[in-house]
PDB file of N, CA and C in Angstrom:
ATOM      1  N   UNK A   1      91.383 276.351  51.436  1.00  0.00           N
ATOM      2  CA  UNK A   1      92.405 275.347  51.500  1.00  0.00           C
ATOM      3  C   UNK A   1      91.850 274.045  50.903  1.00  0.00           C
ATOM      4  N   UNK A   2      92.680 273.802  49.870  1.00  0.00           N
ATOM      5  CA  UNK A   2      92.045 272.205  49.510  1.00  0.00           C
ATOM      6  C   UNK A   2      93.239 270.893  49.461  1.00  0.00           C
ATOM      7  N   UNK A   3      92.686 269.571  50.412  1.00  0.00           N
ATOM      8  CA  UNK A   3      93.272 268.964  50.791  1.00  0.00           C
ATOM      9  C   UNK A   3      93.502 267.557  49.520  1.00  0.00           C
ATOM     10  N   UNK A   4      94.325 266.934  49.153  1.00  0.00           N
ATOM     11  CA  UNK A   4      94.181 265.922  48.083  1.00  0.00           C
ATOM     12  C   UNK A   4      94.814 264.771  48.661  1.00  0.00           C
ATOM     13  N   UNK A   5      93.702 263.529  48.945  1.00  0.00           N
ATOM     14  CA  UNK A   5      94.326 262.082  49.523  1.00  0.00           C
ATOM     15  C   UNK A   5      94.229 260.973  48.365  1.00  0.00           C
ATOM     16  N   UNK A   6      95.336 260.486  48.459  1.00  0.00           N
ATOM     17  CA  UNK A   6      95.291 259.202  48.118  1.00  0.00           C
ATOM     18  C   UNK A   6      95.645 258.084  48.484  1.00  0.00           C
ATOM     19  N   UNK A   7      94.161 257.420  48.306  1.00  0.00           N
ATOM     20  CA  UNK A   7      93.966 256.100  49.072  1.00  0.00           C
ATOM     21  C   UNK A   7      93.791 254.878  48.816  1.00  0.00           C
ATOM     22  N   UNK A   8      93.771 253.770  48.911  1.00  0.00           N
ATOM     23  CA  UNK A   8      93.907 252.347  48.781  1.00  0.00           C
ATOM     24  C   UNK A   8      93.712 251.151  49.480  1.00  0.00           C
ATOM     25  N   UNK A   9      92.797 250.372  48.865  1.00  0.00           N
ATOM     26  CA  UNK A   9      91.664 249.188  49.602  1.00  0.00           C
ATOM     27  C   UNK A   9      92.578 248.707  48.884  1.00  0.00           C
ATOM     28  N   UNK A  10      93.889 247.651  49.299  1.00  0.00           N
ATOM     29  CA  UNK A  10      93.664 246.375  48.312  1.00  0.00           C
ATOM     30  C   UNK A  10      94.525 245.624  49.297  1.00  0.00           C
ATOM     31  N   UNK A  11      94.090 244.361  48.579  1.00  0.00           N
ATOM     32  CA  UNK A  11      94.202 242.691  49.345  1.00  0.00           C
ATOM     33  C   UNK A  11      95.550 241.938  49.254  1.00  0.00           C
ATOM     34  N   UNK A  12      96.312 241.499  50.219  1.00  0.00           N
ATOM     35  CA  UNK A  12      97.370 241.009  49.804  1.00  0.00           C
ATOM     36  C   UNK A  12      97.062 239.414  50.270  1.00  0.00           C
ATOM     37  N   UNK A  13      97.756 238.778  49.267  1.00  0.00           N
ATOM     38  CA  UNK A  13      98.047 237.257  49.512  1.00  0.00           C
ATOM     39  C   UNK A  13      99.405 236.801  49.739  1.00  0.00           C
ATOM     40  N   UNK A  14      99.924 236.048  50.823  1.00  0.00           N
ATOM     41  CA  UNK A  14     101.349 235.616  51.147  1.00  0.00           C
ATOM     42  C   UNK A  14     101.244 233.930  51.261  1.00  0.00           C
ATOM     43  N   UNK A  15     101.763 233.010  50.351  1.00  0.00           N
ATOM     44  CA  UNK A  15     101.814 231.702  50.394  1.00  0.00           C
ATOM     45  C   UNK A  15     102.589 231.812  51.889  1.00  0.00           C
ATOM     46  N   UNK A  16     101.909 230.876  53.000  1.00  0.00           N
ATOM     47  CA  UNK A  16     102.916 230.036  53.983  1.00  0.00           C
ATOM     48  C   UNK A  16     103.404 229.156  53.680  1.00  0.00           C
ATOM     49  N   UNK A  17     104.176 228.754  54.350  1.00  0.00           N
ATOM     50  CA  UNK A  17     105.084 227.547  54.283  1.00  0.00           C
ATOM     51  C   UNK A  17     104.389 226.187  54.946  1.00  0.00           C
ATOM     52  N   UNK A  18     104.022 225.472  54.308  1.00  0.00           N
ATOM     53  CA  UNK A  18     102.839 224.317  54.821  1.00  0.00           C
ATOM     54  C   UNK A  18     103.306 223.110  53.665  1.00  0.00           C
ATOM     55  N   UNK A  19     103.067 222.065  53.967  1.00  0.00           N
ATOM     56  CA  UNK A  19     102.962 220.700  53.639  1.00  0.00           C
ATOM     57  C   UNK A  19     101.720 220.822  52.183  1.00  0.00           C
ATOM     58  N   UNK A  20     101.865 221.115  50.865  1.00  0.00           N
ATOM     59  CA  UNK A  20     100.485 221.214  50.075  1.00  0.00           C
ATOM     60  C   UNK A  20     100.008 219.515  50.059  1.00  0.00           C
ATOM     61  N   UNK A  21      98.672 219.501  49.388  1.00  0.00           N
ATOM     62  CA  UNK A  21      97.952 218.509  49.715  1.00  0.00           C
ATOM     63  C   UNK A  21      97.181 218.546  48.027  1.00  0.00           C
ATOM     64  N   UNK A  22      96.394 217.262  47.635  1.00  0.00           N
ATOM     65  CA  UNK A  22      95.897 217.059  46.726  1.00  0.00           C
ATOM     66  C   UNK A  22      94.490 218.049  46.644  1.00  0.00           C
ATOM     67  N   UNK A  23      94.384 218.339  45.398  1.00  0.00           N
ATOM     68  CA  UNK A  23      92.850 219.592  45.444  1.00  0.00           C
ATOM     69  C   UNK A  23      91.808 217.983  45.081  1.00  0.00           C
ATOM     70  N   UNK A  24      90.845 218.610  45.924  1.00  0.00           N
ATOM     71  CA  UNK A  24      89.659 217.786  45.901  1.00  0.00           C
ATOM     72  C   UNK A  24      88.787 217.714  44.611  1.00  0.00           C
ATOM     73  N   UNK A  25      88.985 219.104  43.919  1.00  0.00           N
ATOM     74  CA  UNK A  25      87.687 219.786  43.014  1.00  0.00           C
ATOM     75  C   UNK A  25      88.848 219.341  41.229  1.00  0.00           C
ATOM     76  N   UNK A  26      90.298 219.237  41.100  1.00  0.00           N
ATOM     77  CA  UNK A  26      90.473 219.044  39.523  1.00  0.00           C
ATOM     78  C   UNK A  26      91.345 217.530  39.963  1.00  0.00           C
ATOM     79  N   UNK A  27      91.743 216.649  41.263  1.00  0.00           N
ATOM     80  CA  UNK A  27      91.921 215.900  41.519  1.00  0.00           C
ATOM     81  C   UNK A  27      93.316 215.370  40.285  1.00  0.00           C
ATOM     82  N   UNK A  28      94.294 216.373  40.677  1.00  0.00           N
ATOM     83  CA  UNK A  28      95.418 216.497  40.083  1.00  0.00           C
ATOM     84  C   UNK A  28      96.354 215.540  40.914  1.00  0.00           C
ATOM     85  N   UNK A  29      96.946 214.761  40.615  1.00  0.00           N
ATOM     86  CA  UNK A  29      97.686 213.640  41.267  1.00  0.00           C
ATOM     87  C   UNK A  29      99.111 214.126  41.985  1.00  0.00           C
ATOM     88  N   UNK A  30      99.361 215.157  41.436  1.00  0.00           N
ATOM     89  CA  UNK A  30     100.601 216.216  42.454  1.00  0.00           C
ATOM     90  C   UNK A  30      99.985 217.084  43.375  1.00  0.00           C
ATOM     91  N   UNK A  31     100.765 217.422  44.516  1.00  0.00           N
ATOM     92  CA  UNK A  31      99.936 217.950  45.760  1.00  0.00           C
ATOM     93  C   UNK A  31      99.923 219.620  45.259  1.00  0.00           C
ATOM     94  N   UNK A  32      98.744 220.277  45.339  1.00  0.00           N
ATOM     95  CA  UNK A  32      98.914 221.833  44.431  1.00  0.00           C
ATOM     96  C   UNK A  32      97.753 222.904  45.232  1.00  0.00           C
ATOM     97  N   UNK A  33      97.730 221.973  46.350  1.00  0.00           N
ATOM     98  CA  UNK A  33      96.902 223.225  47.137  1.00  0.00           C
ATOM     99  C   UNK A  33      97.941 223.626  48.219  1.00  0.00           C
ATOM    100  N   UNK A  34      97.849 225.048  48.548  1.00  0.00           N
ATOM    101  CA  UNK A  34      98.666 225.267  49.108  1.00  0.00           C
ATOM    102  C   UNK A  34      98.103 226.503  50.616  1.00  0.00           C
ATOM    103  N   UNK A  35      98.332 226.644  51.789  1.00  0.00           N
ATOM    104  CA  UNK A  35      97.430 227.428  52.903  1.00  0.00           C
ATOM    105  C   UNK A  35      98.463 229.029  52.079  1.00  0.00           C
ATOM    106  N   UNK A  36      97.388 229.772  51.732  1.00  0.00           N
ATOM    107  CA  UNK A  36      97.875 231.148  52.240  1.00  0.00           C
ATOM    108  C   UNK A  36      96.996 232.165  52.779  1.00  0.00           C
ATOM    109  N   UNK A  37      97.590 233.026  52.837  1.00  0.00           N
ATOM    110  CA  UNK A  37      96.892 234.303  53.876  1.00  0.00           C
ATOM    111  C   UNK A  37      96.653 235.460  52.998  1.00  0.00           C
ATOM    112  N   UNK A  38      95.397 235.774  53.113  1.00  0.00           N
ATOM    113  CA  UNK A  38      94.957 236.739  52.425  1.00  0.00           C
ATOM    114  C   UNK A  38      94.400 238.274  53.781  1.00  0.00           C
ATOM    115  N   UNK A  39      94.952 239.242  53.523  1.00  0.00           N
ATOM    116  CA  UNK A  39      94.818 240.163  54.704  1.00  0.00           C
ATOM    117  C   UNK A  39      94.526 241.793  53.571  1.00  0.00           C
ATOM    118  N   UNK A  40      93.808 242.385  54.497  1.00  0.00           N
ATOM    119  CA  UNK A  40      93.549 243.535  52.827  1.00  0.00           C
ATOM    120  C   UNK A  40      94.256 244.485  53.852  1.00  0.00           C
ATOM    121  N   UNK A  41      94.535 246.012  52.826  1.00  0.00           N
ATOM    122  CA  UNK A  41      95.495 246.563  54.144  1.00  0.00           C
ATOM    123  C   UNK A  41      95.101 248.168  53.120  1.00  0.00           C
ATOM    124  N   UNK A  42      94.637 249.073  53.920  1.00  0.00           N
ATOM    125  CA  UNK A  42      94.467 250.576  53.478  1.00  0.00           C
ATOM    126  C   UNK A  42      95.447 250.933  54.206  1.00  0.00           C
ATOM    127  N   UNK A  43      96.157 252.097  52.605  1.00  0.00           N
ATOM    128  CA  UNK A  43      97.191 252.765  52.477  1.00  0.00           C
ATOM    129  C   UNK A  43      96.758 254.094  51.750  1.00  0.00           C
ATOM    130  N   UNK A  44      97.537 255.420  52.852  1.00  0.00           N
ATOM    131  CA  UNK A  44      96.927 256.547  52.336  1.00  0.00           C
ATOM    132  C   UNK A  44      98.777 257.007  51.769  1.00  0.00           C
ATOM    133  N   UNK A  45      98.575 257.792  50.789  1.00  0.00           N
ATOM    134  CA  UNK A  45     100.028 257.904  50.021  1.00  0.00           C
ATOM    135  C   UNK A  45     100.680 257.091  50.143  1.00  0.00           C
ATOM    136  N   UNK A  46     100.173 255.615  49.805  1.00  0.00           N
ATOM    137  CA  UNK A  46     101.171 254.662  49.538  1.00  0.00           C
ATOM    138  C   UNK A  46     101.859 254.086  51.164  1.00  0.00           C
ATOM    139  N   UNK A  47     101.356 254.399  52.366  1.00  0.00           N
ATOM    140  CA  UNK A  47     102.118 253.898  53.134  1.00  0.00           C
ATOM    141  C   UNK A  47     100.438 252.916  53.854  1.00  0.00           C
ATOM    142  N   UNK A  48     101.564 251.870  54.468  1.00  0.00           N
ATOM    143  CA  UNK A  48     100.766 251.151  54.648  1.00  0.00           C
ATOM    144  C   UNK A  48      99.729 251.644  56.226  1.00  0.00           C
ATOM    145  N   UNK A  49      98.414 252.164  56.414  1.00  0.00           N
ATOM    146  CA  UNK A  49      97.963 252.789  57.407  1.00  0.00           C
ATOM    147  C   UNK A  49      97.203 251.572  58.202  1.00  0.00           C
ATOM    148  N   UNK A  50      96.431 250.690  57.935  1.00  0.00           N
ATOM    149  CA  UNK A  50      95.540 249.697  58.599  1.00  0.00           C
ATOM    150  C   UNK A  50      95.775 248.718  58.084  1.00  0.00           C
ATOM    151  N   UNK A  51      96.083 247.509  58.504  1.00  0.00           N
ATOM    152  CA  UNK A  51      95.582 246.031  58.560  1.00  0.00           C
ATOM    153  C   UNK A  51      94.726 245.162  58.978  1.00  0.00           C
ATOM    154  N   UNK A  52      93.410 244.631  57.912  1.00  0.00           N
ATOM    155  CA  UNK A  52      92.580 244.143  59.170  1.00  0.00           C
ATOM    156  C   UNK A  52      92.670 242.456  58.833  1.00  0.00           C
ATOM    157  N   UNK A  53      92.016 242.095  59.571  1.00  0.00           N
ATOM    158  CA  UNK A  53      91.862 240.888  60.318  1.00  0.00           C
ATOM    159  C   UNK A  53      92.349 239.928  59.355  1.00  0.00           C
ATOM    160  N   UNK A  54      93.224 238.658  59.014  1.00  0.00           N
ATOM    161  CA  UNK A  54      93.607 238.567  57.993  1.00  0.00           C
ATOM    162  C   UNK A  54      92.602 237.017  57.981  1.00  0.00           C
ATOM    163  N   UNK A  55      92.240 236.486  56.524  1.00  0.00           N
ATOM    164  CA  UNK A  55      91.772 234.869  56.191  1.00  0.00           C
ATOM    165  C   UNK A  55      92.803 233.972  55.867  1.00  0.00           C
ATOM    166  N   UNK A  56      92.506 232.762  56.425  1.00  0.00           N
ATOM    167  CA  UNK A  56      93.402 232.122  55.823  1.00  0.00           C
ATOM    168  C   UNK A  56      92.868 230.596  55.083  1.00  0.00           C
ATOM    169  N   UNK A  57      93.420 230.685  53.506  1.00  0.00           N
ATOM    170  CA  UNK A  57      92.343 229.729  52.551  1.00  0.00           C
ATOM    171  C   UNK A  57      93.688 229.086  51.979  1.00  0.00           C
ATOM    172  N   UNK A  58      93.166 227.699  51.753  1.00  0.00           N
ATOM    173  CA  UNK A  58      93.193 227.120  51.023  1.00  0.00           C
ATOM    174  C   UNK A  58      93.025 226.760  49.431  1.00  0.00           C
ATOM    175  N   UNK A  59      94.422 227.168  48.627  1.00  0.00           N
ATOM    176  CA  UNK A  59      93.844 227.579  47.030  1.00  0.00           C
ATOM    177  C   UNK A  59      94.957 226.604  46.544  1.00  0.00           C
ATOM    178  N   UNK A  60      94.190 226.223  45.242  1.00  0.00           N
ATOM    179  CA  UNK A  60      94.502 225.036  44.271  1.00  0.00           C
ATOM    180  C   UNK A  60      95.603 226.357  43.287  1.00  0.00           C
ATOM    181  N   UNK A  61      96.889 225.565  42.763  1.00  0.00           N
ATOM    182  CA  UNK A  61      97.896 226.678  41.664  1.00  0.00           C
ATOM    183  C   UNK A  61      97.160 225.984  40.541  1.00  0.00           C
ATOM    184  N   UNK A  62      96.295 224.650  40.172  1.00  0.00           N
ATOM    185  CA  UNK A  62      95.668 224.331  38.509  1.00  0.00           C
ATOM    186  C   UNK A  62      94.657 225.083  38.482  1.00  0.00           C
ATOM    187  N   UNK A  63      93.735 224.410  39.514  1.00  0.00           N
ATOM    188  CA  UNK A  63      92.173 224.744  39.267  1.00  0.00           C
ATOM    189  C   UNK A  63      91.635 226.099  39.922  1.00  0.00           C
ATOM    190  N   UNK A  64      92.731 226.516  40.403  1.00  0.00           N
ATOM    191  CA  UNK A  64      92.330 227.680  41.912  1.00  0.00           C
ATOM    192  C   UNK A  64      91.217 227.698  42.521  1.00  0.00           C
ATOM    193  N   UNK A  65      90.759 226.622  43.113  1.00  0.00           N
ATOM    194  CA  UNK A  65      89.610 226.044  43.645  1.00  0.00           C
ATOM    195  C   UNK A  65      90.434 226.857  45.502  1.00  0.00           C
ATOM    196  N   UNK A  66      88.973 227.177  45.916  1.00  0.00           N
ATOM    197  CA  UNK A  66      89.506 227.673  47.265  1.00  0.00           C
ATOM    198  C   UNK A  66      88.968 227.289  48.027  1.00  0.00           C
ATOM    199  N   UNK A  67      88.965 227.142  49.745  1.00  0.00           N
ATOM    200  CA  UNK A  67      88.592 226.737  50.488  1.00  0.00           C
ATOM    201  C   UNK A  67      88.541 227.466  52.232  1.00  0.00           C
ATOM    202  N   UNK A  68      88.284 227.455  52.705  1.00  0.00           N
ATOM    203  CA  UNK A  68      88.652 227.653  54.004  1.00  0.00           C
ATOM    204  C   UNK A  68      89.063 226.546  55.337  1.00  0.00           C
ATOM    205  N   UNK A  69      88.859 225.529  54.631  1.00  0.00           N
ATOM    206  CA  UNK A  69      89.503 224.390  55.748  1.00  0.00           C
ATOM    207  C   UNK A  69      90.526 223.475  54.872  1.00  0.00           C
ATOM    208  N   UNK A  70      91.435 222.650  55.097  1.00  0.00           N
ATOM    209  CA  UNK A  70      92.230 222.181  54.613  1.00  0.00           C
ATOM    210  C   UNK A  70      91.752 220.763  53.990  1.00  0.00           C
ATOM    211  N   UNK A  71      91.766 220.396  52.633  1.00  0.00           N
ATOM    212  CA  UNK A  71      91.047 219.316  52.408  1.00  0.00           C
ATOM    213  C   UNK A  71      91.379 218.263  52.627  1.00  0.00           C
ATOM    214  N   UNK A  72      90.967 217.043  53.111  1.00  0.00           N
ATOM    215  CA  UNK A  72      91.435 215.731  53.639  1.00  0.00           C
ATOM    216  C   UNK A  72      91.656 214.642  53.057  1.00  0.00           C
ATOM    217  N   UNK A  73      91.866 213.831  52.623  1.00  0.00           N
ATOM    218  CA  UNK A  73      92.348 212.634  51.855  1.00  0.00           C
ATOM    219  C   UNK A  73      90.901 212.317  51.677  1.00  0.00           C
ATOM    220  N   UNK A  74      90.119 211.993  52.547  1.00  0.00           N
ATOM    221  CA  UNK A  74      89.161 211.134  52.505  1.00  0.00           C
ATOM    222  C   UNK A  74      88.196 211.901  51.306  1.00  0.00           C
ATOM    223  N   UNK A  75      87.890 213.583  51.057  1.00  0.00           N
ATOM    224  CA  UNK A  75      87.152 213.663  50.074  1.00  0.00           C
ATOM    225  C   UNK A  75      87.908 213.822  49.037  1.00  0.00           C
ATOM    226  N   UNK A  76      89.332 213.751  48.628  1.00  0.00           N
ATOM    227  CA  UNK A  76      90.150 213.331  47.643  1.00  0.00           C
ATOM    228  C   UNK A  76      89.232 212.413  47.072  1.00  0.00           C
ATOM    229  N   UNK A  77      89.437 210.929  47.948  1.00  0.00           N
ATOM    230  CA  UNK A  77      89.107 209.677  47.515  1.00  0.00           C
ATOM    231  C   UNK A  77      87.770 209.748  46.876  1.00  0.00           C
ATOM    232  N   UNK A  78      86.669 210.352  48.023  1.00  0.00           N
ATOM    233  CA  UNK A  78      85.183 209.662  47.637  1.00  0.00           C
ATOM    234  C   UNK A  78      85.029 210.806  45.908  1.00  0.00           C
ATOM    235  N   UNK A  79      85.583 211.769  45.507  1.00  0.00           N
ATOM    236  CA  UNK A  79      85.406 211.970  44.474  1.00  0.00           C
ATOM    237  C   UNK A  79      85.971 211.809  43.540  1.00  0.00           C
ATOM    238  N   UNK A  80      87.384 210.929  44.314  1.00  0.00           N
ATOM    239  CA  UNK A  80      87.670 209.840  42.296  1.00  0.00           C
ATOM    240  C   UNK A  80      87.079 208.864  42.177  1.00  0.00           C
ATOM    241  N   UNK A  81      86.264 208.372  43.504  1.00  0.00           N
ATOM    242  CA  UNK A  81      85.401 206.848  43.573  1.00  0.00           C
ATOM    243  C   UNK A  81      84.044 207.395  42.744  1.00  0.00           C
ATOM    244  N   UNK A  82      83.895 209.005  42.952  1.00  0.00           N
ATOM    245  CA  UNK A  82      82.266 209.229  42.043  1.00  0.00           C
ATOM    246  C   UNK A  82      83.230 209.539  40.907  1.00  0.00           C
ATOM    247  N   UNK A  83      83.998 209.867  40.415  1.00  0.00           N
ATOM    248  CA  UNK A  83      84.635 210.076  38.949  1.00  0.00           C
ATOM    249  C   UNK A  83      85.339 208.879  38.218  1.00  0.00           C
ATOM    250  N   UNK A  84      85.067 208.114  38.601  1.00  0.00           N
ATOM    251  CA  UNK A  84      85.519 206.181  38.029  1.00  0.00           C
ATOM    252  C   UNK A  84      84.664 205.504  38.025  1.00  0.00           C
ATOM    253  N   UNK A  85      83.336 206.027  38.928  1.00  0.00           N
ATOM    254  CA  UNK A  85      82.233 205.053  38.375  1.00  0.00           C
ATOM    255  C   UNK A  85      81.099 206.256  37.830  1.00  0.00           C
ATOM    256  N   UNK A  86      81.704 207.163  37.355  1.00  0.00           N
ATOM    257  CA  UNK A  86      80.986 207.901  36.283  1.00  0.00           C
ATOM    258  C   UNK A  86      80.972 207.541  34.744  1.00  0.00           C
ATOM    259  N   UNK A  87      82.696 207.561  34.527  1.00  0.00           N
ATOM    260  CA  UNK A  87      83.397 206.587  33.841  1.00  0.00           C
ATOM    261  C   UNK A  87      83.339 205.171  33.036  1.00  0.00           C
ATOM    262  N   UNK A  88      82.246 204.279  34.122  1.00  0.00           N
ATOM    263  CA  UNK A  88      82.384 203.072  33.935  1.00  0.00           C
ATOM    264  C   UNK A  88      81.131 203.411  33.642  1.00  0.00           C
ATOM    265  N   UNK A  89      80.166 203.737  33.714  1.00  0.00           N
ATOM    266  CA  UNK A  89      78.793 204.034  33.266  1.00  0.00           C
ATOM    267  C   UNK A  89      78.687 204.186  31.592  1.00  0.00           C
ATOM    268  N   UNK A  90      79.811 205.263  31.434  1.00  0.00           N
ATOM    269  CA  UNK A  90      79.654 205.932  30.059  1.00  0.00           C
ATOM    270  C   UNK A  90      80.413 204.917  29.507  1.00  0.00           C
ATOM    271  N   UNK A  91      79.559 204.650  27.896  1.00  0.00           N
ATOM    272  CA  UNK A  91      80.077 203.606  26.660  1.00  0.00           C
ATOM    273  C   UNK A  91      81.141 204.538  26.282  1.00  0.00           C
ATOM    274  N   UNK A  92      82.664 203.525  25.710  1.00  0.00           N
ATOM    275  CA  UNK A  92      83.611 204.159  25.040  1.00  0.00           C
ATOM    276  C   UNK A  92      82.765 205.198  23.552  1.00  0.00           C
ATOM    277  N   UNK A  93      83.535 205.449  23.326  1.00  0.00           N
ATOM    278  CA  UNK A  93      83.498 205.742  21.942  1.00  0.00           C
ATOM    279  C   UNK A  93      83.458 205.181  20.666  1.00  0.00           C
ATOM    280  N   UNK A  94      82.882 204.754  19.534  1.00  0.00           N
ATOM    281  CA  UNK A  94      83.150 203.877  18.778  1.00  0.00           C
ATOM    282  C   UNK A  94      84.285 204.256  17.674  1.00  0.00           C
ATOM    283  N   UNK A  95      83.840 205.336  17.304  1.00  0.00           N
ATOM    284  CA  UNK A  95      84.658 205.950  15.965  1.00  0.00           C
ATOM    285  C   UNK A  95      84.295 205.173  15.004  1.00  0.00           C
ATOM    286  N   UNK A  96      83.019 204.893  14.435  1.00  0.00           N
ATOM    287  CA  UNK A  96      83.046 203.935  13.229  1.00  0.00           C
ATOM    288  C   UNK A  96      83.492 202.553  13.560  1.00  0.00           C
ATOM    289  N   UNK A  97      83.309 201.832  14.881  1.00  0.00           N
ATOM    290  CA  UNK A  97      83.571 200.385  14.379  1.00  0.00           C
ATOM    291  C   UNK A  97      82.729 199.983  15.012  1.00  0.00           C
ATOM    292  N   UNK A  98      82.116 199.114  14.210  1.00  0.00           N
ATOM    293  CA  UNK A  98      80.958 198.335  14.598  1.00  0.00           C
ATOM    294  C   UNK A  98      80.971 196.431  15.168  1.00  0.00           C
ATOM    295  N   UNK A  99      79.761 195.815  15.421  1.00  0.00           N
ATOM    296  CA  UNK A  99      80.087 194.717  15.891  1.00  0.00           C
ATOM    297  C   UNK A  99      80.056 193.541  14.948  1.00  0.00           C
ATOM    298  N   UNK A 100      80.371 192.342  14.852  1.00  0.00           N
ATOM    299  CA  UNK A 100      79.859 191.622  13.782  1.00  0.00           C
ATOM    300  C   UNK A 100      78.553 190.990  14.212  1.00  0.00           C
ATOM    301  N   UNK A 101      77.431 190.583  14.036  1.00  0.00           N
ATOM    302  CA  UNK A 101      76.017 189.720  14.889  1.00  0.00           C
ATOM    303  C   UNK A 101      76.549 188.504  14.601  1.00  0.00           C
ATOM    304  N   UNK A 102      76.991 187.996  13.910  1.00  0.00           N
ATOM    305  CA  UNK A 102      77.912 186.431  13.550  1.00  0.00           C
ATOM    306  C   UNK A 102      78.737 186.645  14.185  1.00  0.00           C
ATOM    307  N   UNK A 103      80.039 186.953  14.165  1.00  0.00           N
ATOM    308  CA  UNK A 103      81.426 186.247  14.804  1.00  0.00           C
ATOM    309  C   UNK A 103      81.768 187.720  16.118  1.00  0.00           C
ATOM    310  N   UNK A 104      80.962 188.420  16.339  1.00  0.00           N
ATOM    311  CA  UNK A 104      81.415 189.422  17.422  1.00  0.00           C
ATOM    312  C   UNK A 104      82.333 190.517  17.222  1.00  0.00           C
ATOM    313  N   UNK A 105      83.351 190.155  15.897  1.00  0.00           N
ATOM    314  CA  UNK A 105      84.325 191.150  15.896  1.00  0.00           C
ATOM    315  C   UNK A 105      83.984 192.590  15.536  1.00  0.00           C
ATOM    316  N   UNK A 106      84.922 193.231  15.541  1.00  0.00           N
ATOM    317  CA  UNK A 106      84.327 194.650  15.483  1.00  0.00           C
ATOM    318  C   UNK A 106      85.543 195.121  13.800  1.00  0.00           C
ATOM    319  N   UNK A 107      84.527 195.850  12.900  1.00  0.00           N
ATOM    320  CA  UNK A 107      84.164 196.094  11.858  1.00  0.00           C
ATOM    321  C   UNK A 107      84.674 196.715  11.672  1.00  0.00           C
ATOM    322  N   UNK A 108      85.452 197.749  10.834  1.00  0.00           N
ATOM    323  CA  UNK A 108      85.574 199.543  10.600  1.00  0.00           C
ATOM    324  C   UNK A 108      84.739 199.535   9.598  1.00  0.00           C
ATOM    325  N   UNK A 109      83.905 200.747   9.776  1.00  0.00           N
ATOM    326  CA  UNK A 109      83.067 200.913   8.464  1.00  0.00           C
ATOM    327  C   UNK A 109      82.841 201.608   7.550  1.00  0.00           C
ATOM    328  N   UNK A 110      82.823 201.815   6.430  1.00  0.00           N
ATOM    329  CA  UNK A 110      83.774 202.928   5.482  1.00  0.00           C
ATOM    330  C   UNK A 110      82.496 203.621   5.224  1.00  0.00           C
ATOM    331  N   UNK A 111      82.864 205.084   5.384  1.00  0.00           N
ATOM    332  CA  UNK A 111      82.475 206.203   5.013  1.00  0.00           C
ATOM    333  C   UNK A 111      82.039 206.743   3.604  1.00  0.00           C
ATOM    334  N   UNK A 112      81.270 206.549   2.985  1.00  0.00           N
ATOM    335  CA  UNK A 112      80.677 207.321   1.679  1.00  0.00           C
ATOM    336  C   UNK A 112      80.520 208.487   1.720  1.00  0.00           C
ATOM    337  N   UNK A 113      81.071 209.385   0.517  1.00  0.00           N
ATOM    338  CA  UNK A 113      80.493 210.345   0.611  1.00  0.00           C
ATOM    339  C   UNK A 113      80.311 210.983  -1.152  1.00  0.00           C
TER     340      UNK A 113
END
């Protein structure tokens, strides 16, 4: 007698219904993290047989940055306060314009080639 099963490990995710909040990690100015539940569930011929223990994370819809606790305003803030004075550190760009050492103004400076 030979018996033939088919079986299945896989993970389901269900968005809840929750208040989303700003992601800490691509600091997107619309709220885009959102709590859902991730629960994995073995199914033998397709019916659903076990459910185990389910997680529940915190995931970004830009950056899909994930989490397990809900992120708080406060590390919102302290990492646009380290990403604005990262910012202010780094010199613009020039693109070819230079300064004058006499009158200060700034130059464009033509390209030879």
């Amino acid at each position: 007698m030979i018996f033939f099963l088919i079986g299945s490990l896989a993970p389901q995710i269900t968005r809840l219904s929750s208040s989303p909040v700003r992601c800490p990690s691509c600091l997107d100015p619309s709220p885009t993290v959102f709590l859902n539940k991730s629960q994995n569930k073995l199914s033998v011929f397709f019916i659903p047989v076990w459910w185990f223990k389910p997680k529940y994370l915190w995931i970004c819809e830009r950056c899909k940055w994930t989490g397990s606790t809900r992120p708080n305003d406060e590390q919102v803030r302290q990492r646009e306060e380290a990403e604005l004075t990262l910012r202010q550190r780094q010199p613009l760009p020039t693109w070819g314009l230079r300064k004058c050492k006499t009158c200060d103004k700034e130059v464009k400076l033509k390209i030879i080639q």
